[in-house]
C-alpha atoms as a PDB file:
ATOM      1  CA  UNK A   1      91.065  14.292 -61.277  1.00  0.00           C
ATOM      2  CA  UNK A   2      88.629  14.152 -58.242  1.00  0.00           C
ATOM      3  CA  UNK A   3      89.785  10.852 -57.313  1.00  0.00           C
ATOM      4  CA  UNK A   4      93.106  12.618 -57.215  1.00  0.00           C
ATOM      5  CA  UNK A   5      92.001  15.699 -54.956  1.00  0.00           C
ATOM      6  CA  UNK A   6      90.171  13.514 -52.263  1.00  0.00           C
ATOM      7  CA  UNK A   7      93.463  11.407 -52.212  1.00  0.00           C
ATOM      8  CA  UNK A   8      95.619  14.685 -51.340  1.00  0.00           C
ATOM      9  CA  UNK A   9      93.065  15.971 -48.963  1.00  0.00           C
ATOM     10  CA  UNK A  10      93.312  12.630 -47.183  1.00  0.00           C
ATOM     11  CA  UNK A  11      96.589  12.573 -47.027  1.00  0.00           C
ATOM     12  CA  UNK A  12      96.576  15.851 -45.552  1.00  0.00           C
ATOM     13  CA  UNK A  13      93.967  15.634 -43.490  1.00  0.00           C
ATOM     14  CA  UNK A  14      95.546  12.359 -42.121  1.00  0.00           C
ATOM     15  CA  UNK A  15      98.912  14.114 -41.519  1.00  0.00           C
ATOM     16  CA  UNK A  16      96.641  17.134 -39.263  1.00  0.00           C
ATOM     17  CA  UNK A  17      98.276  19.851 -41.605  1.00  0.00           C
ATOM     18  CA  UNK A  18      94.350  21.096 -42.165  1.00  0.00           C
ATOM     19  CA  UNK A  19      91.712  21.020 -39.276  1.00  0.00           C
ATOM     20  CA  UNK A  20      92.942  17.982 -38.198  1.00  0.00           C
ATOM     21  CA  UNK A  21      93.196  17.397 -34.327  1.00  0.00           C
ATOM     22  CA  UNK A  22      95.296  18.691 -32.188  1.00  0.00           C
ATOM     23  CA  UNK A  23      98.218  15.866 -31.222  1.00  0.00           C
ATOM     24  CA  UNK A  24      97.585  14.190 -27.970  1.00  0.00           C
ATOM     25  CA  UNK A  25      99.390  15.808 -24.999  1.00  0.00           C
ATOM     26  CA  UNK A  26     102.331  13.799 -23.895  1.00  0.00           C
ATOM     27  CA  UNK A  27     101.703  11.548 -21.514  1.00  0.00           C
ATOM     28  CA  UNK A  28     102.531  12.468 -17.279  1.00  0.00           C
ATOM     29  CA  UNK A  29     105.900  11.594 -16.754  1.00  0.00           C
ATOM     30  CA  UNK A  30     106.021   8.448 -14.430  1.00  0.00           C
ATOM     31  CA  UNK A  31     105.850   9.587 -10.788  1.00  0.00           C
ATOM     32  CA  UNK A  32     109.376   9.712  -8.912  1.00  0.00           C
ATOM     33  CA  UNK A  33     110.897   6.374  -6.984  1.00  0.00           C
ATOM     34  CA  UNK A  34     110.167   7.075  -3.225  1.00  0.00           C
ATOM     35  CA  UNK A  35     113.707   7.243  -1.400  1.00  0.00           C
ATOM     36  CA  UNK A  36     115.121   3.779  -0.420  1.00  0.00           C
ATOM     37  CA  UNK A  37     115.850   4.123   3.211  1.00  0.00           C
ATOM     38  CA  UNK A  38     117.611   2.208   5.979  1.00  0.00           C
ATOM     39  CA  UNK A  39     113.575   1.341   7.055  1.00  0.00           C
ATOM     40  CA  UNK A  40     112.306   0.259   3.260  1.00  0.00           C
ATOM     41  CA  UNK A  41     115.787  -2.484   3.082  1.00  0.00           C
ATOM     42  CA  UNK A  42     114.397  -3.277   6.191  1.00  0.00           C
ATOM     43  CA  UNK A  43     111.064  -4.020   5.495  1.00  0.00           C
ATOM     44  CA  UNK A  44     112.176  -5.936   2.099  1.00  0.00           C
ATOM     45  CA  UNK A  45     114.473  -8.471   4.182  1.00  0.00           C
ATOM     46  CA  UNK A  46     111.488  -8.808   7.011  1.00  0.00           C
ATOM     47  CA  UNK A  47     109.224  -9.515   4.405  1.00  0.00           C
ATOM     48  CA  UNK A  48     111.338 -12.199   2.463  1.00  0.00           C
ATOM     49  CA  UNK A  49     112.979 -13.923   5.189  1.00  0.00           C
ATOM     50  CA  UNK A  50     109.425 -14.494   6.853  1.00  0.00           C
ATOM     51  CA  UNK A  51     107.895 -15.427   3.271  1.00  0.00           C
ATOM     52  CA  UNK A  52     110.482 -17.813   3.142  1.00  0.00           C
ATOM     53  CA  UNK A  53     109.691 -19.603   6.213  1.00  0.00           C
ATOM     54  CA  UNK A  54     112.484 -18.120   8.486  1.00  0.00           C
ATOM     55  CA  UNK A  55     111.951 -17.406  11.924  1.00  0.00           C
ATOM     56  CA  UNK A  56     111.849 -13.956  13.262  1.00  0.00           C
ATOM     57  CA  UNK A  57     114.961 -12.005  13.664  1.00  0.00           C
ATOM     58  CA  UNK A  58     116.939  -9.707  15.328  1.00  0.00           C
ATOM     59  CA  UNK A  59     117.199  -6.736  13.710  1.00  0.00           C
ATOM     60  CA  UNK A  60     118.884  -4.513  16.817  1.00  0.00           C
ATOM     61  CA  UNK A  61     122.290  -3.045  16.871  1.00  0.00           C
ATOM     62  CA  UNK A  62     122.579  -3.757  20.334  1.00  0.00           C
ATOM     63  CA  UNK A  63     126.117  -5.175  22.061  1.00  0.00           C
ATOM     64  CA  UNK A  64     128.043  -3.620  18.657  1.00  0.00           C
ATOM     65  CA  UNK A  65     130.202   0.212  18.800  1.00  0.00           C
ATOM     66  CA  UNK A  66     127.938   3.322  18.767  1.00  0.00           C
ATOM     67  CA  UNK A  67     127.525   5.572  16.110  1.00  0.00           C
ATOM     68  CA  UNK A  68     126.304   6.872  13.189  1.00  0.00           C
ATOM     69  CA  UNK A  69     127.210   3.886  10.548  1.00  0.00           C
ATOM     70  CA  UNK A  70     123.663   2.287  12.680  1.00  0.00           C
ATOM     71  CA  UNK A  71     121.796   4.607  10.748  1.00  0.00           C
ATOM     72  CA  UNK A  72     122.984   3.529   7.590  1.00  0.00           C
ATOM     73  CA  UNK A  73     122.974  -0.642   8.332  1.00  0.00           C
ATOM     74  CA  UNK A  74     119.829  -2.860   8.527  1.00  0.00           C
ATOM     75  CA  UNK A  75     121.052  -5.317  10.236  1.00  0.00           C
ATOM     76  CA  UNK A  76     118.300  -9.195  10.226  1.00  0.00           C
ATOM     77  CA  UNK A  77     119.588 -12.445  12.013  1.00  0.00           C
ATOM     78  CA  UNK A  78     118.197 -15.818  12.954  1.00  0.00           C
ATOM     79  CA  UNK A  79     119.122 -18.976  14.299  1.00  0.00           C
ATOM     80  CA  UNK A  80     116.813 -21.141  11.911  1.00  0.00           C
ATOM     81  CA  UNK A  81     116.053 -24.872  12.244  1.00  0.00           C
ATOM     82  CA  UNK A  82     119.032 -27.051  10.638  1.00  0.00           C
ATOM     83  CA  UNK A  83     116.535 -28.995   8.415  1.00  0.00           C
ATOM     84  CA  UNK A  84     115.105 -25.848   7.349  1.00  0.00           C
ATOM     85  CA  UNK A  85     118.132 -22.906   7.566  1.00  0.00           C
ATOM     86  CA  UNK A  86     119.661 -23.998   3.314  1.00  0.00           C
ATOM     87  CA  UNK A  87     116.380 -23.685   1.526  1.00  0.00           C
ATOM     88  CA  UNK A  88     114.696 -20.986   3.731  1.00  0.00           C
ATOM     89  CA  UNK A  89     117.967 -18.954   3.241  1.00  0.00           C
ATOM     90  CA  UNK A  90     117.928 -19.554  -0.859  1.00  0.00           C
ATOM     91  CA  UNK A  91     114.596 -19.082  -0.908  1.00  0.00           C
ATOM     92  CA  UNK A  92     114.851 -15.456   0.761  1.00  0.00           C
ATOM     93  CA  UNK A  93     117.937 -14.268  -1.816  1.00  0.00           C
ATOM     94  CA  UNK A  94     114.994 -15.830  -4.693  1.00  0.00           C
ATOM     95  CA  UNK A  95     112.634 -13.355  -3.175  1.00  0.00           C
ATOM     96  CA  UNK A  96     115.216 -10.279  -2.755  1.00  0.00           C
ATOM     97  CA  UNK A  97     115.380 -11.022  -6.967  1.00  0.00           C
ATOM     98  CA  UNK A  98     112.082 -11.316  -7.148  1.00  0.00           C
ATOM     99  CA  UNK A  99     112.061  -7.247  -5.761  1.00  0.00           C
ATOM    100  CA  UNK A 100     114.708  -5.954  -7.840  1.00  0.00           C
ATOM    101  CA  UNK A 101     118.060  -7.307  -5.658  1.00  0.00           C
ATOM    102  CA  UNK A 102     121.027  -8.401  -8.087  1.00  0.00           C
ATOM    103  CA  UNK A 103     123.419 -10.961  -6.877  1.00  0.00           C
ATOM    104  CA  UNK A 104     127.537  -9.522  -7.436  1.00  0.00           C
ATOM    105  CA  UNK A 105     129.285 -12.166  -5.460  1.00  0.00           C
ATOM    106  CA  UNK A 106     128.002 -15.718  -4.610  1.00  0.00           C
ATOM    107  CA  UNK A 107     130.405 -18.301  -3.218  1.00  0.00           C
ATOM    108  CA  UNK A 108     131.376 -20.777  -0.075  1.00  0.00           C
ATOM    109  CA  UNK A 109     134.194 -20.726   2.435  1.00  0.00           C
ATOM    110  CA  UNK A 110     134.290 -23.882   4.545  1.00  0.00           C
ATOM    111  CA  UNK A 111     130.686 -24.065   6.130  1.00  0.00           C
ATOM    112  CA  UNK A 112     129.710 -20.372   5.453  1.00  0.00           C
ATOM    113  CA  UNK A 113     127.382 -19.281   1.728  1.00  0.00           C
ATOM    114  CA  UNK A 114     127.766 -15.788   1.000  1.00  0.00           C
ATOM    115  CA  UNK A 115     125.600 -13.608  -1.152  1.00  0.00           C
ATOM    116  CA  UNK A 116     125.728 -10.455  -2.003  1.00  0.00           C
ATOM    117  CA  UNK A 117     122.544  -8.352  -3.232  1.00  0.00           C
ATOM    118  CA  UNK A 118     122.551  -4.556  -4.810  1.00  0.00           C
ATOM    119  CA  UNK A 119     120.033  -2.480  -5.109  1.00  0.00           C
ATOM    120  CA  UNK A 120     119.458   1.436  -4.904  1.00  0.00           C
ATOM    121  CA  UNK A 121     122.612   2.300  -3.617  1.00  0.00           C
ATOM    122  CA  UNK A 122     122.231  -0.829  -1.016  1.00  0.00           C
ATOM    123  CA  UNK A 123     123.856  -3.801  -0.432  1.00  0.00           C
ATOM    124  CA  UNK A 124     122.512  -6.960   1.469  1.00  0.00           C
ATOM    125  CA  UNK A 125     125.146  -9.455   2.850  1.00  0.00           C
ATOM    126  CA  UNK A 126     123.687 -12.479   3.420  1.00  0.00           C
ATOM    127  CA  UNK A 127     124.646 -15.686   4.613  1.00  0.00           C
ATOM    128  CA  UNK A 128     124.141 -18.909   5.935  1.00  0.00           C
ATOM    129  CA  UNK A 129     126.271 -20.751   8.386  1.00  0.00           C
ATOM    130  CA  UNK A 130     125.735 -24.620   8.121  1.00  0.00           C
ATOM    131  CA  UNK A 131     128.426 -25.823  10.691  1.00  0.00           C
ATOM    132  CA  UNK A 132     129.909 -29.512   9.622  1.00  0.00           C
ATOM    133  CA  UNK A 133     128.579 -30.657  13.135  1.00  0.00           C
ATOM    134  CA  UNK A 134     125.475 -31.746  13.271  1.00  0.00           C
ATOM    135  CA  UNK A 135     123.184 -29.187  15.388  1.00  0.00           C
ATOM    136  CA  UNK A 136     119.400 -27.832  15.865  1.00  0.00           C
ATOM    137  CA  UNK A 137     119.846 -24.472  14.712  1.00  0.00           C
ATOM    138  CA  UNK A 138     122.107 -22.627  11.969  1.00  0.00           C
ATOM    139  CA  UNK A 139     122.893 -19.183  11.821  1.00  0.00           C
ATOM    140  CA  UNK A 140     121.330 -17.019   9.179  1.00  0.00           C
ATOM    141  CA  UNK A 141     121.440 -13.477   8.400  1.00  0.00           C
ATOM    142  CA  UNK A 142     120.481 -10.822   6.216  1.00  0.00           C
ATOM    143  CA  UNK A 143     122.496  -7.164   6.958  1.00  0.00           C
ATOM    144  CA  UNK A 144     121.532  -4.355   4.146  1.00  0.00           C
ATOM    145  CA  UNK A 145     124.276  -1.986   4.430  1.00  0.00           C
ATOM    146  CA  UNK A 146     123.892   1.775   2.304  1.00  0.00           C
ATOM    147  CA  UNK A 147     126.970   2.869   0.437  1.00  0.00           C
ATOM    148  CA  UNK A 148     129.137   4.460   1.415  1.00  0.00           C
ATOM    149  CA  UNK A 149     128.510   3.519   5.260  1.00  0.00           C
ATOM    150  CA  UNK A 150     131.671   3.551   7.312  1.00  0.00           C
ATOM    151  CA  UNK A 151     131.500   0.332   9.070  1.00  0.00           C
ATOM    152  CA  UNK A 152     133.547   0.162  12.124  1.00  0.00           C
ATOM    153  CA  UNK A 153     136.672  -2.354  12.267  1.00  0.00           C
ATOM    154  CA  UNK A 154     134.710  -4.594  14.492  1.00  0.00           C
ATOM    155  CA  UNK A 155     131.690  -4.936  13.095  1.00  0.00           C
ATOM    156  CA  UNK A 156     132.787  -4.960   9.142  1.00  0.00           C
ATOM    157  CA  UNK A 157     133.739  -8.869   9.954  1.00  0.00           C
ATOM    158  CA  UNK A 158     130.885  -9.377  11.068  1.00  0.00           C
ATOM    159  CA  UNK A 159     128.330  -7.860   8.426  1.00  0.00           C
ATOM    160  CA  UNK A 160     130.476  -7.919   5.206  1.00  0.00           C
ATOM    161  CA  UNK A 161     131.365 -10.797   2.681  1.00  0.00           C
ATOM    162  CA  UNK A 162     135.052 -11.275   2.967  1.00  0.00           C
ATOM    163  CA  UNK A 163     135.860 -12.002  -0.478  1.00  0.00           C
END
C-alpha cells in the first residue's frame, strides 16, 4: 500500500494540484511589425539592387504629374551594363524573396521581363528591358507601388506590369 500512496502523491504532485509550482507565465507576445512605409520598400530595393551588382539608381519622381500618388510609389531605375543588366536584375527579385517578396506574375513581352513582387500591402514592378539590338546599357527598374495608390494615366504605363 505505500508503494501505492507515493505513486498518487506523485502523480499529483506532478500534475501541481498540491504545492506544486505555480505554471510559468505565458510568454511576451512577439513585439508588433514596424509599419512598412514608402521609405522601408525603398530601402529593401536600394539594398538588393546594389547587392546584386546594379548600379545606382534614380529613385526621383521628377519630369512625371504632381501629386499625392508620389507619396505612395518608390520609384528605382538604372541603365545597367548589357553583359551584366539579366543576372543583376534576377539576382535582385532572388534577394526581394530572400526578404519576404512573393512573385504573382512573371512573364516576357517581346524584349521586356516582368515581375511582380507582394509584400505588406506593397507591390514591386520590376523589369528588365533587353532590347534585340545590341547596346551598352539596358534599362532596369524596380517601382514599389502601396495599394491602393491611384496612379495617374500617364505614369501607370510606365510603373505597372501590363498583363
Amino acid at each position: 500500500m505505500t508503494a501505492a500512496v507515493s505513486v498518487l502523491v506523485t502523480m499529483v504532485a506532478g500534475c501541481d494540484l498540491v504545492g506544486g509550482s505555480e505554471a510559468a507565465p505565458p510568454p511576451p507576445s512577439p513585439s508588433p511589425l514596424a509599419p512598412f512605409t514608402r521609405e522601408t520598400a525603398a530601402a529593401e530595393i536600394a539594398s538588393v539592387t546594389a547587392a546584386s551588382g546594379l548600379p545606382a539608381g534614380d529613385t526621383s519622381t521628377a519630369g512625371r504629374p504632381e501629386g499625392a500618388w508620389q507619396q505612395c510609389v518608390a520609384p528605382w531605375t538604372a541603365d545597367a551594363p548589357a553583359a551584366d543588366a539579366a543576372e543583376g536584375f534576377e539576382a535582385a527579385v532572388k534577394r526581394l524573396r530572400q526578404q519576404d517578396w512573393e512573385i504573382v506574375s512573371s512573364h516576357a513581352e517581346q524584349d521586356v521581363t516582368f515581375r511582380t513582387l507582394v509584400k505588406r500591402g506593397w507591390k514591386v514592378y520590376a523589369r528588365h528591358h533587353a532590347p534585340r539590338a545590341p547596346g551598352d546599357e539596358q534599362l532596369v527598374a524596380f517601382t514599389a507601388v502601396e495599394d491602393g495608390c491611384e496612379l495617374p494615366g500617364p505614369v501607370r504605363g510606365d510603373y505597372e506590369d501590363p498583363a
